[in-house]
C-alpha atoms as a PDB file:
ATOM      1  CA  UNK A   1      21.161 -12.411 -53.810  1.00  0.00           C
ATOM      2  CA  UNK A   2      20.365 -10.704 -57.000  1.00  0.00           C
ATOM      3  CA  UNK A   3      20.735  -7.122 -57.596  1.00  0.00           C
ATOM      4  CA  UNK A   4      19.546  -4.957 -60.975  1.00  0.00           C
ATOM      5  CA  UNK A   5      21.475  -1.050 -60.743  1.00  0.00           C
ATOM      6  CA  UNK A   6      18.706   1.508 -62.116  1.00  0.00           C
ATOM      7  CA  UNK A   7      22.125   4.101 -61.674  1.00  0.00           C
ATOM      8  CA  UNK A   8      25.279   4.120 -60.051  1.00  0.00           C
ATOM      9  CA  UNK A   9      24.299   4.856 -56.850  1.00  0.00           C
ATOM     10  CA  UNK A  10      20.475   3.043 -56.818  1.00  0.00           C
ATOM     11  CA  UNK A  11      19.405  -0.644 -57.721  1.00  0.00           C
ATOM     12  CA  UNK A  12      16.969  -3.254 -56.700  1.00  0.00           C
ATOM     13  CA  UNK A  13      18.068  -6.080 -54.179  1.00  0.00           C
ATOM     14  CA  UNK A  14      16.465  -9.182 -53.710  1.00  0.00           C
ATOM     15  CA  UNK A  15      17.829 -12.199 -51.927  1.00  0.00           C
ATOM     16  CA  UNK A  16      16.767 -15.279 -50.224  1.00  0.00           C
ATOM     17  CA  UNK A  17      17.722 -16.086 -46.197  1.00  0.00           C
ATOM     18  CA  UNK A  18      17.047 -19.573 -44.691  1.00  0.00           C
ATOM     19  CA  UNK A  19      16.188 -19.296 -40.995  1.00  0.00           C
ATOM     20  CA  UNK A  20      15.069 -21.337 -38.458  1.00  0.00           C
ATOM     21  CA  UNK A  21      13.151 -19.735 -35.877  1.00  0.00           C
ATOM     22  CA  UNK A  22      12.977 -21.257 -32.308  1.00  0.00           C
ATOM     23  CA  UNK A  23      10.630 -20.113 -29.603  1.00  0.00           C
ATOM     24  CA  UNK A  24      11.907 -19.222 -25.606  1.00  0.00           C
ATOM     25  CA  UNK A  25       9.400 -21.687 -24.225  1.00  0.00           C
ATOM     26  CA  UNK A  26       9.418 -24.516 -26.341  1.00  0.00           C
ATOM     27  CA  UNK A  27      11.586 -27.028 -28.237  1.00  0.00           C
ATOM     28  CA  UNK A  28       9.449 -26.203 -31.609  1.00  0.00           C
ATOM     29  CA  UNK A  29      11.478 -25.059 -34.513  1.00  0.00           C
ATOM     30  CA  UNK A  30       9.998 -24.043 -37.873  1.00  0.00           C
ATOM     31  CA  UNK A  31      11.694 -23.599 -41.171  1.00  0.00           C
ATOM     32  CA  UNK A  32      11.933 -20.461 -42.929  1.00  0.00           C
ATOM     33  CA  UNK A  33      13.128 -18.932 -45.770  1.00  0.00           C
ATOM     34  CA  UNK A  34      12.920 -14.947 -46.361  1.00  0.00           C
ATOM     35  CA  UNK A  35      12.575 -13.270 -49.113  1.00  0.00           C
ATOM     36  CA  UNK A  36      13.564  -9.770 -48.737  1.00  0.00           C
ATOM     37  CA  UNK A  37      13.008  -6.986 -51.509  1.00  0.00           C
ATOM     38  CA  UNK A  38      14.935  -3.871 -51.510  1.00  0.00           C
ATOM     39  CA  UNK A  39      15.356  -0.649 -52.680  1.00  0.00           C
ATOM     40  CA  UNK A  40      19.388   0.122 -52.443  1.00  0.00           C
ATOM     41  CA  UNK A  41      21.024   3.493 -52.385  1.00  0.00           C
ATOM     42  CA  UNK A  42      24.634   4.100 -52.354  1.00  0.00           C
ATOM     43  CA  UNK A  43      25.246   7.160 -50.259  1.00  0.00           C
ATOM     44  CA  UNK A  44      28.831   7.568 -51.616  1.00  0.00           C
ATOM     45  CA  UNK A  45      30.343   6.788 -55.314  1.00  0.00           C
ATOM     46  CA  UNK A  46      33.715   6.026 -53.052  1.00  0.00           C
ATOM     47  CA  UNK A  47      35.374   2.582 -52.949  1.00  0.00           C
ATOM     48  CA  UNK A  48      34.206   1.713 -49.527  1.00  0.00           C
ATOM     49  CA  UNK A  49      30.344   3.064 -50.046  1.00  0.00           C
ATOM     50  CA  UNK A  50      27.601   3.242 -47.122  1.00  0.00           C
ATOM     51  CA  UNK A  51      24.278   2.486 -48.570  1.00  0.00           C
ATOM     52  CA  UNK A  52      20.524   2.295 -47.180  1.00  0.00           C
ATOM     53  CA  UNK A  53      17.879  -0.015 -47.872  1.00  0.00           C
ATOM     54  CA  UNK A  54      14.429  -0.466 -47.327  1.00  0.00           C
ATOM     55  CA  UNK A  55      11.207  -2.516 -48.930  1.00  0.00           C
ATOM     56  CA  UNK A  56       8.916  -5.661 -47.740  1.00  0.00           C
ATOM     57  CA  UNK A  57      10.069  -8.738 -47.227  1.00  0.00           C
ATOM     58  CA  UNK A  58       8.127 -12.143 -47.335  1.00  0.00           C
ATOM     59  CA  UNK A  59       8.338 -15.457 -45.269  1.00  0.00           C
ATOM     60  CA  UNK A  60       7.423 -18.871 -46.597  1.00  0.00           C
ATOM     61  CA  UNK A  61       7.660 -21.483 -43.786  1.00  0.00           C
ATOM     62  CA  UNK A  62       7.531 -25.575 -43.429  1.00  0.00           C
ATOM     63  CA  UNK A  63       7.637 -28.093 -40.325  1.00  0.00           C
ATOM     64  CA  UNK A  64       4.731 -25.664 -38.500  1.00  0.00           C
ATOM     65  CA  UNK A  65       4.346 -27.160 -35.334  1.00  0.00           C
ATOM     66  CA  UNK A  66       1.329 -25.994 -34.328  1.00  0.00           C
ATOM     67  CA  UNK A  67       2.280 -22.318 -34.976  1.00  0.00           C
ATOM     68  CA  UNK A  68       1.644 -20.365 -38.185  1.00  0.00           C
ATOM     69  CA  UNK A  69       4.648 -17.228 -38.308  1.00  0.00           C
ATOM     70  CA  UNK A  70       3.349 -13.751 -39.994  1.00  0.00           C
ATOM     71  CA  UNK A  71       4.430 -14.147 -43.717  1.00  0.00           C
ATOM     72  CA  UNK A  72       5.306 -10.514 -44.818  1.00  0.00           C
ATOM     73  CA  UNK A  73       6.664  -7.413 -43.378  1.00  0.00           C
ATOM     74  CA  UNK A  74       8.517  -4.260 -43.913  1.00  0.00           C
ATOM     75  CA  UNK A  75      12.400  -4.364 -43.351  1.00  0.00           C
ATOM     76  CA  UNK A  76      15.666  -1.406 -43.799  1.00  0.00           C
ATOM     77  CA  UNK A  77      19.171  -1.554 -43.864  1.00  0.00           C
ATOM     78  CA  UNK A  78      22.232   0.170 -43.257  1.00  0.00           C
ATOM     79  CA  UNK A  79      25.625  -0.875 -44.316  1.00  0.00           C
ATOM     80  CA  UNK A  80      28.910  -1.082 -46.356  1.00  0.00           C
ATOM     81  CA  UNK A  81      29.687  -1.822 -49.630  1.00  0.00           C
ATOM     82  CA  UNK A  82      33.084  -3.323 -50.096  1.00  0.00           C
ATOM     83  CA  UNK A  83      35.097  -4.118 -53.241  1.00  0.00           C
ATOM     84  CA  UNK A  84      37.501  -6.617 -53.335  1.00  0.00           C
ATOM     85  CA  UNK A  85      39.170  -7.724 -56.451  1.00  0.00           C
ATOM     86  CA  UNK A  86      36.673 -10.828 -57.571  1.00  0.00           C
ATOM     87  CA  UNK A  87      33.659 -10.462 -54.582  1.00  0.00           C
ATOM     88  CA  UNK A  88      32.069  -7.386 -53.137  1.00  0.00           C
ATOM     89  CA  UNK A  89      31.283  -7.839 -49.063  1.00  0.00           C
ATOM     90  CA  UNK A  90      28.192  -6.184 -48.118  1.00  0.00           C
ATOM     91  CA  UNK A  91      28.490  -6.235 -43.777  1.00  0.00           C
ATOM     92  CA  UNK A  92      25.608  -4.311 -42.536  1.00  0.00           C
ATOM     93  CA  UNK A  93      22.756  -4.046 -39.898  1.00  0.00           C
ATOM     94  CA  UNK A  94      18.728  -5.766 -40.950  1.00  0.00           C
ATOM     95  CA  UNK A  95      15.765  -4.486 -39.378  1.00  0.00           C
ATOM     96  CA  UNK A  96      12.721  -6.023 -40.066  1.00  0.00           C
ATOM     97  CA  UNK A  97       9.265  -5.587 -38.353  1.00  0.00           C
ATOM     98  CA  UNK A  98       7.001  -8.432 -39.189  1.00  0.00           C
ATOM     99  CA  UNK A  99       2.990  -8.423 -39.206  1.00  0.00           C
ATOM    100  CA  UNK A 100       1.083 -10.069 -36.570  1.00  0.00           C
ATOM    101  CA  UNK A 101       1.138 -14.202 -36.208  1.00  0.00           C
ATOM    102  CA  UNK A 102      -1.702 -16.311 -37.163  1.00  0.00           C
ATOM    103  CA  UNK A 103      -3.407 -19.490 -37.186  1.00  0.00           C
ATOM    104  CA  UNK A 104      -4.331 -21.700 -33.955  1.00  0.00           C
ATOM    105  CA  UNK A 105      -1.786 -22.349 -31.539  1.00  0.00           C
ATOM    106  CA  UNK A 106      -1.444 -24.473 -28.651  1.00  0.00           C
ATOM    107  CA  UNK A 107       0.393 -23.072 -26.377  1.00  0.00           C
ATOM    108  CA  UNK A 108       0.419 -18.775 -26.069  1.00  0.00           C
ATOM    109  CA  UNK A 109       4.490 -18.329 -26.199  1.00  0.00           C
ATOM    110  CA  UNK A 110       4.791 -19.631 -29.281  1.00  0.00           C
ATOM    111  CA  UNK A 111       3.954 -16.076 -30.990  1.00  0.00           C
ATOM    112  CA  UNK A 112       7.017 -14.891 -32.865  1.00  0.00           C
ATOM    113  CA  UNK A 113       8.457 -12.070 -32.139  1.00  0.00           C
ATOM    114  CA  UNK A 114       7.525  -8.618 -34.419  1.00  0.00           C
ATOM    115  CA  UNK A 115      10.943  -7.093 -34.406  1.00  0.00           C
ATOM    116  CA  UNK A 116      13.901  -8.346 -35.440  1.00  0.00           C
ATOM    117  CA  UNK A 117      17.412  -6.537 -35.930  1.00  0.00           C
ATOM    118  CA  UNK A 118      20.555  -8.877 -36.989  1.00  0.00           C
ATOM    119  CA  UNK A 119      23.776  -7.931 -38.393  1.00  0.00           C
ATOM    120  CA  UNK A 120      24.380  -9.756 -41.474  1.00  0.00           C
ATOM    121  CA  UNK A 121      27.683 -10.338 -44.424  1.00  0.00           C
ATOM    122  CA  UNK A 122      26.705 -10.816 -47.962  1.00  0.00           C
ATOM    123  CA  UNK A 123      29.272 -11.732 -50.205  1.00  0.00           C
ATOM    124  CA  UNK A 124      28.292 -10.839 -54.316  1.00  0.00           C
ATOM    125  CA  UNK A 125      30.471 -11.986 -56.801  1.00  0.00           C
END
């Protein structure tokens, strides 16, 4: 996770998630890593500071197996920013609504699915 401040309450966020997505009716797992980019705004200048965040995010994927996942979408965020003495924690809630699949596949279940909410902890240092 890197993140640039443009002000004390707004910055620019990008960071980099490795997931493996798995499919409900098959064994098939492919390898992802995301690439979210996002606009960050503090909603508070107080030590424990709610923000929001929203921008695209991007997939790049390995180990297919027949299937070919969407590679961008749109994501937000809400959460917490925490200050501790020598690491900030960052809990908060992801949502993230990818574009359609592609490619061939063999069998029809193995379409990802478009939505995807997750609650997450980043730790920045």
């Amino acid at each position: 996770m890197g993140e640039f401040r443009m002000s004390l309450k707004s910055s620019i966020e990008i960071e980099s998630l490795y997931r493996r997505l798995r499919f409900r009716e098959s064994p098939d797992v492919v390898l992802t890593w995301e690439f979210p980019i996002l606009a960050k705004y503090k909603l508070s200048s107080r030590r424990f500071a709610p923000f929001v965040a929203a921008g695209p995010v991007f997939r790049a994927t390995g180990n297919l197996n027949n299937v070919d996942p969407s590679h961008w979408g749109m994501t937000s965020a809400l959460g917490l920013d925490i200050p501790m003495k020598r690491v900030r924690l960052l809990p908060g809630f992801r949502y993230a609504r990818w574009s359609q699949d592609v490619g061939t596949r063999i069998v029809p279940q193995q379409f990802t699915k478009l939505d995807q909410l997750e609650l997450l902890a980043g730790f920045s240092f």
